[in-house]
N, C-alpha and C. Protein backbone atom coordinates (compact mmCIF):
# COMPACT_ATOMS: atom_id res chain seq x y z
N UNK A 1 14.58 -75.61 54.64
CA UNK A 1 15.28 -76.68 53.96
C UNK A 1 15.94 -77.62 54.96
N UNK A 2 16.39 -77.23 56.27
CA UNK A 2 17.26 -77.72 57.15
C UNK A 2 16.03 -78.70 57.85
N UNK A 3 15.14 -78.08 57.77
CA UNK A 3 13.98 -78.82 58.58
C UNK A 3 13.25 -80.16 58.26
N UNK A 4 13.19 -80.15 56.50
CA UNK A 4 13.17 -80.93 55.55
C UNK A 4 13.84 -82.21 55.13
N UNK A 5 15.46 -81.45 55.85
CA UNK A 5 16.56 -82.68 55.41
C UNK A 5 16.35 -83.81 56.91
N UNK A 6 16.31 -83.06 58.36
CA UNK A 6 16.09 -83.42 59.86
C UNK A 6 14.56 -84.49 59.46
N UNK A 7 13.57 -83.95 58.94
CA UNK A 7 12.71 -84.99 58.76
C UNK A 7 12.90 -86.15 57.73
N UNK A 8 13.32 -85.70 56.92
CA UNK A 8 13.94 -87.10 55.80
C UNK A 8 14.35 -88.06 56.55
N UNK A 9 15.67 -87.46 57.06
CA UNK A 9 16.43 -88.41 58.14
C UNK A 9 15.91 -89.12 58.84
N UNK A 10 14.84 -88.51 59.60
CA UNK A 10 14.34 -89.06 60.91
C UNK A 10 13.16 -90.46 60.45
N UNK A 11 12.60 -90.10 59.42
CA UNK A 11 11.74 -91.20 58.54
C UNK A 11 12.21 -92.34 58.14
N UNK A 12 13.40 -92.18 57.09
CA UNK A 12 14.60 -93.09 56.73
C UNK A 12 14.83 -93.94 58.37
N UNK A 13 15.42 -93.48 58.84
CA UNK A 13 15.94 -93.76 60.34
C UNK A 13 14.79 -94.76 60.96
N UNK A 14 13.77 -93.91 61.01
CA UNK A 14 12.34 -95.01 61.46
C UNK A 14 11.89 -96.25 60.85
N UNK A 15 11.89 -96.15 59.04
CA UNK A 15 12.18 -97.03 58.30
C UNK A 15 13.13 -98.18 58.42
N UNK A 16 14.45 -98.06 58.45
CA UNK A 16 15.66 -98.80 58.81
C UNK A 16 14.70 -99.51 59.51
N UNK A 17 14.71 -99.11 60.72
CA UNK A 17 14.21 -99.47 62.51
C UNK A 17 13.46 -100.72 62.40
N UNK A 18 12.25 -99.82 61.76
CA UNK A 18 11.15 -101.09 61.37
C UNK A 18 11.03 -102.10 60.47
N UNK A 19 12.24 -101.89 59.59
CA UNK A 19 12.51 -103.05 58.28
C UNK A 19 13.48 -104.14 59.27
N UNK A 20 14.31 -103.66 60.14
CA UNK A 20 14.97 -104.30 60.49
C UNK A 20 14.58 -105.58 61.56
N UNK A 21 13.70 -104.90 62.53
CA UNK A 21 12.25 -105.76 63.17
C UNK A 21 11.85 -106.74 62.64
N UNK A 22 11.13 -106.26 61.28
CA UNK A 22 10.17 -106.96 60.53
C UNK A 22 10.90 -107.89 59.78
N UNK A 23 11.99 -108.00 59.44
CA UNK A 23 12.70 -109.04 58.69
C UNK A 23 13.97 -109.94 59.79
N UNK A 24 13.57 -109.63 60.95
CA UNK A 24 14.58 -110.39 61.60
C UNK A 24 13.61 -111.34 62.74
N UNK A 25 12.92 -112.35 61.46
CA UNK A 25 11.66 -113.27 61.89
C UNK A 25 13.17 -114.43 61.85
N UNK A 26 12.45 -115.16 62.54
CA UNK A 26 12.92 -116.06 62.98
C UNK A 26 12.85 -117.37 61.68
N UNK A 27 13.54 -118.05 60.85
CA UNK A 27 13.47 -118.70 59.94
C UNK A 27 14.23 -120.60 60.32
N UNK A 28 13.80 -121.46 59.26
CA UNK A 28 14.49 -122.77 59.79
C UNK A 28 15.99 -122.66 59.45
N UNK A 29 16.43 -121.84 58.53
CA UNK A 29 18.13 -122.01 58.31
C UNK A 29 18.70 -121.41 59.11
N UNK A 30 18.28 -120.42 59.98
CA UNK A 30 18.74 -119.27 61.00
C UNK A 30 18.60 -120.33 62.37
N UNK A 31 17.76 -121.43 62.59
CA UNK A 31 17.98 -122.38 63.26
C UNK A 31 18.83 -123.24 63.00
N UNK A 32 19.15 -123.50 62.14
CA UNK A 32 20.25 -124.84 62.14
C UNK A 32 21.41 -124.11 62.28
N UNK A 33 21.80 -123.02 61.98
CA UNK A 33 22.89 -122.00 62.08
C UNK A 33 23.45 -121.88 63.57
N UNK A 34 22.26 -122.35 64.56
CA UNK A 34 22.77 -122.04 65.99
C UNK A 34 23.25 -123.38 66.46
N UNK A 35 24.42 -122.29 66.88
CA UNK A 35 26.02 -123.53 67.02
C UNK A 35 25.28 -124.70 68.09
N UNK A 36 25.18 -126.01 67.27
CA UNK A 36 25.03 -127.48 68.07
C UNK A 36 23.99 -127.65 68.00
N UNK A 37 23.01 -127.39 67.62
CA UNK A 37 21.53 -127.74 67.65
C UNK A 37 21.47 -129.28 67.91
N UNK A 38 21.23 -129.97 69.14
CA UNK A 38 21.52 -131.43 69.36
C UNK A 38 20.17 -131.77 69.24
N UNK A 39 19.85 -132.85 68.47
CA UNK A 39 18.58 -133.78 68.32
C UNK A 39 18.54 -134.89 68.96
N UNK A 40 17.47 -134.81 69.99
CA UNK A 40 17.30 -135.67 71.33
C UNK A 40 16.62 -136.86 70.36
N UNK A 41 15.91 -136.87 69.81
CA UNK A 41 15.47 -137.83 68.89
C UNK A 41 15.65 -138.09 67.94
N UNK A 42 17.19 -138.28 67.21
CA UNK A 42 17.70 -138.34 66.19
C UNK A 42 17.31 -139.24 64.97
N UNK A 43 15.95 -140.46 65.50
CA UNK A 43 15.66 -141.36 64.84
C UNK A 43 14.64 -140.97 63.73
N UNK A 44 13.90 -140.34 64.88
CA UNK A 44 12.73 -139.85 64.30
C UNK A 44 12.88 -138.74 62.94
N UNK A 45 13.98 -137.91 62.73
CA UNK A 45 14.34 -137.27 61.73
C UNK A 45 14.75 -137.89 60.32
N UNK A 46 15.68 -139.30 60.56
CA UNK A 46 15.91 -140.25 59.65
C UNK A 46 14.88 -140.24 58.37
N UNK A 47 14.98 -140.09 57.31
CA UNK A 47 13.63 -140.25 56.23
C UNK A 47 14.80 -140.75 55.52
N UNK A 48 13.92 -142.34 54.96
CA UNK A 48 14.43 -143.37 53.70
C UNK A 48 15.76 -144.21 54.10
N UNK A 49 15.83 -144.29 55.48
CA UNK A 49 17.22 -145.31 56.42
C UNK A 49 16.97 -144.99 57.49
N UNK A 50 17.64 -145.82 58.11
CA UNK A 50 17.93 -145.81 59.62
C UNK A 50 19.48 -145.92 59.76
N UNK A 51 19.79 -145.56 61.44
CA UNK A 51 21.10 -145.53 61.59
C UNK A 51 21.27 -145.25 62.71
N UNK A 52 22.16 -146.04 63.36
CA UNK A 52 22.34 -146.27 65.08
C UNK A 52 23.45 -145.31 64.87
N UNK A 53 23.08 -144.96 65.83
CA UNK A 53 24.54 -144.00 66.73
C UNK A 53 25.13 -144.69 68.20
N UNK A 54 26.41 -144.35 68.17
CA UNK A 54 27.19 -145.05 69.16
C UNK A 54 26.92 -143.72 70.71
N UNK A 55 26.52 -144.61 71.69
CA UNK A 55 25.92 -143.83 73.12
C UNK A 55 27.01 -142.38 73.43
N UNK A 56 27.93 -142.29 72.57
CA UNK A 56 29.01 -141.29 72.96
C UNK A 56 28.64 -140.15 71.29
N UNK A 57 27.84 -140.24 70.68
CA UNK A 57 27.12 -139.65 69.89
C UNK A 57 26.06 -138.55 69.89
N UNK A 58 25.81 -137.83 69.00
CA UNK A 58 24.60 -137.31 69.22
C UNK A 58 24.38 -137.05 67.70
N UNK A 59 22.80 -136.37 67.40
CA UNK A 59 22.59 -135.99 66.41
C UNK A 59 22.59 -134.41 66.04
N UNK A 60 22.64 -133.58 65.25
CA UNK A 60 22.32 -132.26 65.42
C UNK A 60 22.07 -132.23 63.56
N UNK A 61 21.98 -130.91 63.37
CA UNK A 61 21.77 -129.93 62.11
C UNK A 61 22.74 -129.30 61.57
N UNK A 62 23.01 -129.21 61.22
CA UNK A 62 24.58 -128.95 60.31
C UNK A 62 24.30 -127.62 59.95
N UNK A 63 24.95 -126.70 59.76
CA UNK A 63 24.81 -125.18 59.03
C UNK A 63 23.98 -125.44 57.67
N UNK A 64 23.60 -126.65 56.92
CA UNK A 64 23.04 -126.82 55.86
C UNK A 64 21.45 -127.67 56.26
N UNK A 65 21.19 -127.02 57.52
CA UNK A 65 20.05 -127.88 57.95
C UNK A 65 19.96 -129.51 57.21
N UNK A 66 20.89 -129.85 57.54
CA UNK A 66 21.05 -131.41 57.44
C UNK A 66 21.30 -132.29 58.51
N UNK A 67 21.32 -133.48 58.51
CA UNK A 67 20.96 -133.99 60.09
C UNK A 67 22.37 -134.78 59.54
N UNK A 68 22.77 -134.16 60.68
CA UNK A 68 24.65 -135.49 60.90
C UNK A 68 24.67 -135.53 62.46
N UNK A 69 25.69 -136.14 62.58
CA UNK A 69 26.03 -137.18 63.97
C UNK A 69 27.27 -136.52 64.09
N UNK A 70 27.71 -136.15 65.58
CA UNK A 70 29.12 -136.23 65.63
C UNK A 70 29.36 -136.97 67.67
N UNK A 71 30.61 -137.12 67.66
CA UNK A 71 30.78 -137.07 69.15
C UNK A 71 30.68 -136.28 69.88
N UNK A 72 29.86 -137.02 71.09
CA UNK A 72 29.52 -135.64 72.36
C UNK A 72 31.03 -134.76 72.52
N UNK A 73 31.82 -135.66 72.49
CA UNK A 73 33.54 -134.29 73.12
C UNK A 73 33.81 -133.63 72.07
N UNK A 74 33.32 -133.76 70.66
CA UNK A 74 33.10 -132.48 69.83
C UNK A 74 32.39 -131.61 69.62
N UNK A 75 30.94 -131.47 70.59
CA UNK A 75 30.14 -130.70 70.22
C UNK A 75 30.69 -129.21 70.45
N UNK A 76 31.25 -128.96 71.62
CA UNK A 76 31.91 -127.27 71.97
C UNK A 76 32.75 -127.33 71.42
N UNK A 77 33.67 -128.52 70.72
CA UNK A 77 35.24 -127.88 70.91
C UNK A 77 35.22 -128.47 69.52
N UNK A 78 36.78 -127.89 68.52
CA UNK A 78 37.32 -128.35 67.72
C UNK A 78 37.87 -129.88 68.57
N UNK A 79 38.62 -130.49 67.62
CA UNK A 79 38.40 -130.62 66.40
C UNK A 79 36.83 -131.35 65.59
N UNK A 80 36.51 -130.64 63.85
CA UNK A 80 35.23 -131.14 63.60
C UNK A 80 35.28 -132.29 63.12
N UNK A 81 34.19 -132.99 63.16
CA UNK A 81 34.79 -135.01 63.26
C UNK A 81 32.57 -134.92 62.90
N UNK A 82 32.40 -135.35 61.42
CA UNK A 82 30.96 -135.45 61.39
C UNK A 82 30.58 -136.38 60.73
N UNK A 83 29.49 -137.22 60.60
CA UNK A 83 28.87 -138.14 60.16
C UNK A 83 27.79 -137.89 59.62
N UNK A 84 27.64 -138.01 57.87
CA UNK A 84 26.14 -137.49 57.50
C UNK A 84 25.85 -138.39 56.83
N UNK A 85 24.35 -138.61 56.42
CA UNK A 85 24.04 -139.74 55.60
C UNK A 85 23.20 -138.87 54.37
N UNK A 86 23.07 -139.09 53.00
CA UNK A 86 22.97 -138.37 52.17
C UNK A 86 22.25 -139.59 51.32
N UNK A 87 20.98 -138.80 50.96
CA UNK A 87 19.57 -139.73 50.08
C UNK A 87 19.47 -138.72 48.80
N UNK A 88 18.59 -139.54 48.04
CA UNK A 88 18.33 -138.55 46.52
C UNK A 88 17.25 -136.85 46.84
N UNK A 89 16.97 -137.03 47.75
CA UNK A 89 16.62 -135.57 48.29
C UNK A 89 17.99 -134.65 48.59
N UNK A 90 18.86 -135.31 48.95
CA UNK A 90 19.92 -134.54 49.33
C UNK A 90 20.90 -134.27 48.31
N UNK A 91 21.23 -135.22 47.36
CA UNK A 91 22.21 -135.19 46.46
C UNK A 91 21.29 -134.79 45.16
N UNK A 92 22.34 -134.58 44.43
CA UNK A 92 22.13 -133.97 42.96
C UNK A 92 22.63 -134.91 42.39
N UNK A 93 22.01 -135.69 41.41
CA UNK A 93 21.96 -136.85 40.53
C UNK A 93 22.34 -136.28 39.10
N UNK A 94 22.81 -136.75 38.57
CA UNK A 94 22.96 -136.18 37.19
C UNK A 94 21.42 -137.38 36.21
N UNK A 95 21.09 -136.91 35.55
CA UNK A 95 19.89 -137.65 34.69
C UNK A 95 20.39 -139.09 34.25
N UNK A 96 21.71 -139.28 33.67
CA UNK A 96 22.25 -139.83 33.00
C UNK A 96 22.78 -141.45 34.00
N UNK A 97 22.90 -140.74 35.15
CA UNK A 97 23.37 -142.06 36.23
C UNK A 97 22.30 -143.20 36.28
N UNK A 98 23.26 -144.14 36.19
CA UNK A 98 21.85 -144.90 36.20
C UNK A 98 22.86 -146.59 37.57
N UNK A 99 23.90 -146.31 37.45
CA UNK A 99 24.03 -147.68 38.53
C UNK A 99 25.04 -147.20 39.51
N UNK A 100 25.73 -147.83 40.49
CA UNK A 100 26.68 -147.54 41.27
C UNK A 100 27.67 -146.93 40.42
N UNK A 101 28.43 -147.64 39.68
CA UNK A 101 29.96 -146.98 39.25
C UNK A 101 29.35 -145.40 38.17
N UNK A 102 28.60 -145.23 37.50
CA UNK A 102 28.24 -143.82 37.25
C UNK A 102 28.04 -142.60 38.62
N UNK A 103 27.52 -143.50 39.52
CA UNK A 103 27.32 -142.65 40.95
C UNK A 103 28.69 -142.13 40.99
N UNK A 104 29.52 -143.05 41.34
CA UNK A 104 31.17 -142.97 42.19
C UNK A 104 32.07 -142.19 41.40
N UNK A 105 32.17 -142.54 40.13
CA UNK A 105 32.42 -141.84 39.30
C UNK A 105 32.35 -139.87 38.62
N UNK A 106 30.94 -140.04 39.09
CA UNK A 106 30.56 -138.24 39.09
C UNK A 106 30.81 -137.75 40.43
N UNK A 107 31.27 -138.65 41.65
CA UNK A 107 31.50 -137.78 42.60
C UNK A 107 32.95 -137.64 42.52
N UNK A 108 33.38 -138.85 42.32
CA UNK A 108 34.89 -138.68 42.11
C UNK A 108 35.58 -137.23 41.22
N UNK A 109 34.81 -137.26 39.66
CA UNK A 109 35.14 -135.79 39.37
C UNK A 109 34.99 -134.70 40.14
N UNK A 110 33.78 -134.72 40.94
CA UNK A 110 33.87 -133.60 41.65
C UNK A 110 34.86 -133.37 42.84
N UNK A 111 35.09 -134.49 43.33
CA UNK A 111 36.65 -134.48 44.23
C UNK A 111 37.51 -133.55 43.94
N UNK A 112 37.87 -134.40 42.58
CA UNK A 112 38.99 -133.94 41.65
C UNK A 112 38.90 -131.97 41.41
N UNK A 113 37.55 -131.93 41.50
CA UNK A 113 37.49 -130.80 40.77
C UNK A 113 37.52 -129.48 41.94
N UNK A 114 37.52 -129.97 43.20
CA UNK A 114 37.37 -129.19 43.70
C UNK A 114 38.91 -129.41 45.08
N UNK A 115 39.27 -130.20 45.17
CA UNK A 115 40.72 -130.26 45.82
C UNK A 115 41.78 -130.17 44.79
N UNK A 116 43.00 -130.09 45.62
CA UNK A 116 44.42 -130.31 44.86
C UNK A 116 44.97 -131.17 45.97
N UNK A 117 45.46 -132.11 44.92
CA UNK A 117 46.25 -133.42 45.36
C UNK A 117 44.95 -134.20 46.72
N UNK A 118 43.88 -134.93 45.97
CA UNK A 118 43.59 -135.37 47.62
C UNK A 118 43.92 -136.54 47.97
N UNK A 119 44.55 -137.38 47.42
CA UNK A 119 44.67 -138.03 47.65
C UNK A 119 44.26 -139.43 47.72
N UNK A 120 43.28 -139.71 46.36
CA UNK A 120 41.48 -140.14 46.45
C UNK A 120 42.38 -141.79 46.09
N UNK A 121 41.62 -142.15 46.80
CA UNK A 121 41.31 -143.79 46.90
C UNK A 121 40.00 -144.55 46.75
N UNK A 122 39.94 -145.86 45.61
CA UNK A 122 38.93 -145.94 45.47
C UNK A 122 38.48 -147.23 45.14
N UNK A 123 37.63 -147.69 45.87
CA UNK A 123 37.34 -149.69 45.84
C UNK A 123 35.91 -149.81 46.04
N UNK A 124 35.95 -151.03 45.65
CA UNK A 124 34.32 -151.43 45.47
C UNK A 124 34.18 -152.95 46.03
N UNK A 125 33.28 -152.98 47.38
CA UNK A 125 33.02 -154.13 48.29
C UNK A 125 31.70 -154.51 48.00
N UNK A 126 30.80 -155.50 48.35
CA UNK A 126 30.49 -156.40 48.39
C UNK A 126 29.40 -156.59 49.77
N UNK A 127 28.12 -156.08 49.90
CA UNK A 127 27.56 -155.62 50.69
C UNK A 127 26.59 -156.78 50.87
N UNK A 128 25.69 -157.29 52.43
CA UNK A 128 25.03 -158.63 52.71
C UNK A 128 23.89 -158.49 52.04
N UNK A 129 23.32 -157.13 52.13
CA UNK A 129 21.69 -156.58 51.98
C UNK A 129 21.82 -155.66 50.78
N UNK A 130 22.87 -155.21 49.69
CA UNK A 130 22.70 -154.05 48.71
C UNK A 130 23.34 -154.12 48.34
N UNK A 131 24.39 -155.22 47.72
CA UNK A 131 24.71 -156.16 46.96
C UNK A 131 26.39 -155.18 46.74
N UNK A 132 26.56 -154.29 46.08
CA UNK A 132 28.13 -154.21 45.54
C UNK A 132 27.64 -152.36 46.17
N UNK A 133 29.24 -151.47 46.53
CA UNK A 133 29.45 -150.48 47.41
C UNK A 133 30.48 -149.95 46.60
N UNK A 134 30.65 -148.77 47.02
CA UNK A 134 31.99 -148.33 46.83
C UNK A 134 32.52 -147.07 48.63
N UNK A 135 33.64 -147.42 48.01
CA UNK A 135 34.52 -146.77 49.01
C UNK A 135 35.66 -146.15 48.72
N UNK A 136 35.24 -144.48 49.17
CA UNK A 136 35.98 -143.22 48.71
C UNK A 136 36.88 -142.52 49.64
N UNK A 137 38.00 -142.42 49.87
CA UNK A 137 38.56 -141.99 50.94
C UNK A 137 39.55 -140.81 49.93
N UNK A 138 39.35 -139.84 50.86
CA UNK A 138 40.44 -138.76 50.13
C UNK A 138 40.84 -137.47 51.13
N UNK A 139 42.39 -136.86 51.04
CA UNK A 139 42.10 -135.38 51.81
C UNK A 139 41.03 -134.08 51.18
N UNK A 140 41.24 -133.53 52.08
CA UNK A 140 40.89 -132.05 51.67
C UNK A 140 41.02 -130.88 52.94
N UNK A 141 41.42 -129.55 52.97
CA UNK A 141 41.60 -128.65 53.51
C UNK A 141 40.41 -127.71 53.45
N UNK A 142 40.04 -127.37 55.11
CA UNK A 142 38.31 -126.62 55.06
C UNK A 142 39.13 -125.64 56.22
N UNK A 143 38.93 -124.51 55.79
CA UNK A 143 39.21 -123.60 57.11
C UNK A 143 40.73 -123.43 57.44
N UNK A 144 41.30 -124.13 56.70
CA UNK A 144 42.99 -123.88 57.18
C UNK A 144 43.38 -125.52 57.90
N UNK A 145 42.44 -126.47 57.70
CA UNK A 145 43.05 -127.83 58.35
C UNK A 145 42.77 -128.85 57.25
N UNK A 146 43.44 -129.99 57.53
CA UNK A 146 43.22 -130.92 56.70
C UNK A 146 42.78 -132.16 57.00
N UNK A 147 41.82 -132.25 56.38
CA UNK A 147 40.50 -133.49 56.99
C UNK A 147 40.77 -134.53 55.90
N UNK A 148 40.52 -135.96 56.81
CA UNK A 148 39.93 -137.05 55.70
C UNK A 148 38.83 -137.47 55.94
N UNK A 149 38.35 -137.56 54.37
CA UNK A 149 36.87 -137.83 54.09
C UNK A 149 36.72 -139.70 53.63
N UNK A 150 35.58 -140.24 54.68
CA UNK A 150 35.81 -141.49 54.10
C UNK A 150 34.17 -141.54 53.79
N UNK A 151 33.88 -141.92 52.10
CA UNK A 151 32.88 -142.26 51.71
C UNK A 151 32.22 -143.43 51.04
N UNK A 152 30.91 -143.97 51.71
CA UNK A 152 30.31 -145.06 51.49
C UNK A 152 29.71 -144.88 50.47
N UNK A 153 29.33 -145.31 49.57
CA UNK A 153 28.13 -145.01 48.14
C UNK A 153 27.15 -145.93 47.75
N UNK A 154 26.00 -146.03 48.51
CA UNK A 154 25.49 -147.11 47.43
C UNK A 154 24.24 -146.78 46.20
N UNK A 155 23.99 -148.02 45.10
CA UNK A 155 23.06 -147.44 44.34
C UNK A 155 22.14 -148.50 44.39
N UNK A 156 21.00 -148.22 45.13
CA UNK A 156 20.41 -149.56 45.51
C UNK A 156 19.07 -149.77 45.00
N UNK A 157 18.62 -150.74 43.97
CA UNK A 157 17.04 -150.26 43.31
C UNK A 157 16.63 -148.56 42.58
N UNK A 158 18.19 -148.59 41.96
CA UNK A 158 18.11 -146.60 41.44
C UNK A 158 17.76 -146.20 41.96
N UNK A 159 18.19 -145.54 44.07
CA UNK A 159 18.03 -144.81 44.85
C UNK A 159 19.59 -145.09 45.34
N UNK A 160 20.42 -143.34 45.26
CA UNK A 160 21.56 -143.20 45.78
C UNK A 160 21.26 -143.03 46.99
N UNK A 161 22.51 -143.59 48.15
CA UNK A 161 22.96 -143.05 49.01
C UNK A 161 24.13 -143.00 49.73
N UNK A 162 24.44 -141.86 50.21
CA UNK A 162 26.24 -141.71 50.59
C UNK A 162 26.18 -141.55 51.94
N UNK A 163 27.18 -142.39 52.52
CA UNK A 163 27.06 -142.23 54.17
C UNK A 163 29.16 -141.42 53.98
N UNK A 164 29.23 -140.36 54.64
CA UNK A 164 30.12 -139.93 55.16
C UNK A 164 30.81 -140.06 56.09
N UNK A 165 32.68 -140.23 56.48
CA UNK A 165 32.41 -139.95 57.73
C UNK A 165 33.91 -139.07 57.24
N UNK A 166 33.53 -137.90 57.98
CA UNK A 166 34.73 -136.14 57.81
C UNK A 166 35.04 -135.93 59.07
N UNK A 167 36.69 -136.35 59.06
CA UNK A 167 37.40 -135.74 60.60
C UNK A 167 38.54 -134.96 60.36
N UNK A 168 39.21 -134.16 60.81
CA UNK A 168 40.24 -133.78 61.00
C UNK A 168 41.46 -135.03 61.00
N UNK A 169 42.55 -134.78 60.30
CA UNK A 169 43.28 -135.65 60.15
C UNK A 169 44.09 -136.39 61.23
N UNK A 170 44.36 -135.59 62.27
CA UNK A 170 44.90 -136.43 63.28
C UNK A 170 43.89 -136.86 64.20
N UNK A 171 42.44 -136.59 64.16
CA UNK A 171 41.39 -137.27 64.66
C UNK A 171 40.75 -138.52 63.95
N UNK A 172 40.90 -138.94 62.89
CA UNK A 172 40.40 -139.65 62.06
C UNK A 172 40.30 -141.22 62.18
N UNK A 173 41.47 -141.51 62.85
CA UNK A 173 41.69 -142.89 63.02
C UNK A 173 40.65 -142.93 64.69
N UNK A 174 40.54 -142.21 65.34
CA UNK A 174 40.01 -141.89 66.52
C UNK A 174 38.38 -142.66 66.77
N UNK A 175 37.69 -141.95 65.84
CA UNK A 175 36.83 -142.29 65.49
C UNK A 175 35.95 -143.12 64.49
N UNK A 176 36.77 -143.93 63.58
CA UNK A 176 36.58 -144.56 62.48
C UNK A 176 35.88 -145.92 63.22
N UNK A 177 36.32 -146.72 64.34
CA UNK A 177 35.67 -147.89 64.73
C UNK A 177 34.10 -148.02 64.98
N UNK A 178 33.97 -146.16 65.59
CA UNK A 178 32.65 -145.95 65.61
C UNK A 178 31.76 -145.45 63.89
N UNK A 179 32.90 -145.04 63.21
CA UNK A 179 31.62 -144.89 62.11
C UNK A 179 31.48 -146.21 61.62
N UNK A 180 32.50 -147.12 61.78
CA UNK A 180 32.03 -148.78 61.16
C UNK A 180 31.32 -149.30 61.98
N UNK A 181 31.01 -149.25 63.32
CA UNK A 181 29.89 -149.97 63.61
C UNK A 181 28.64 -149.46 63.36
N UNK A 182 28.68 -147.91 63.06
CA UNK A 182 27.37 -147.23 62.50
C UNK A 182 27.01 -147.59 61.25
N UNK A 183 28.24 -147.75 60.37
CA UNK A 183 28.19 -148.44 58.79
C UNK A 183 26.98 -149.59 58.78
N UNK A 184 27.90 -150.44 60.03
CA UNK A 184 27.32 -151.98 60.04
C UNK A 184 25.34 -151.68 60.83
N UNK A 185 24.96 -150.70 61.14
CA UNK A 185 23.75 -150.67 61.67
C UNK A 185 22.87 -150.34 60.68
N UNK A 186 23.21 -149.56 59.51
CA UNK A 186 22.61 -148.58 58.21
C UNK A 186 22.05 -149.54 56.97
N UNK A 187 20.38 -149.08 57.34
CA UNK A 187 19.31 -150.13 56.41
C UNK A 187 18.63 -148.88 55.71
N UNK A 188 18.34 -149.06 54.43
CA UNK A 188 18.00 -148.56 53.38
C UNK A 188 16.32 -148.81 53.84
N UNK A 189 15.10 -147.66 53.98
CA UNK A 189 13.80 -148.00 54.19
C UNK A 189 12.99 -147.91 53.05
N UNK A 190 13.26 -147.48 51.63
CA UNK A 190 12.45 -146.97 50.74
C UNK A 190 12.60 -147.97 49.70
């Protein structure tokens, strides 16, 4: 019986071994997961816009295999300071949206719904090439800090898109000149 239980074990044990092998393949989310993944060709990833980055920039993959921008003196270190641009592949549309202020509007609830007190601010500009915008600025706390989120929205030919820019709060003003000249580079391709 003792001999029985020693081989069970030892099978099980071999099992583990080899399940553990065999399932620790290498996958694309287990890549974007590795801290900084920097994209030397950040253009070429772009699908449905374009968007300049400022020479003190880079591109990488976000833990959500998504392609954002941040500054080179943030890539090792806190504080996180990121720039993402967000198309109808990326976002979740509700059926029912059909122009800008339905866009701004369902994100705004979700603000609401998911901070306390953020602080949300909210206006609508006047764009050269995509005619009327909105602009979302609000706090929120990720990890124990408190970031402001400033968001672009447009709804252009019923194709959303949201350009972000998420810093840490006493970094925020830091970097904002550079997400407006990135603002001012960002053309809609589709």
């Amino acid at each position: 019986m003792f001999n029985f239980f020693k081989i069970t074990c030892g099978f099980a044990f071999f099992l583990l071994c080899i399940g553990c092998v065999t399932t620790n393949t290498k996958s694309t989310r287990n890549l974007c997961l590795k801290e900084n993944r920097i994209i030397k060709d950040y253009a070429s990833q772009q699908k449905n816009y374009t968007l300049e980055i400022p020479n003190n920039w880079v591109g990488f993959f976000d833990t959500h295999c998504m392609l954002a921008y941040k500054p080179k003196t943030s890539v090792k270190q806190k504080p996180y300071i990121v720039v993402q641009v967000l198309d109808k592949t990326s976002i979740k549309v509700n059926a029912g949206i059909t122009n800008l202020e339905e866009f701004t509007n369902d994100y705004v609830k979700h603000i609401i719904a998911k901070n306390t007190n953020p602080q949300l601010n909210v206006s609508y500009q006047e764009h050269s090439l995509y005619n009327k915008y909105s602009v979302i600025s609000y706090k929120t706390s990720f990890l124990g800090n408190i970031y402001t989120s400033l968001t672009i929205s447009f709804y252009y030919n019923s194709k959303p898109f949201r350009l972000t820019y998420f810093a840490q709060i006493d970094e925020f003003e830091n970097y904002l000149e550079d997400f407006t000249t990135m603002l001012e580079t960002f053309r809609i391709t589709v």
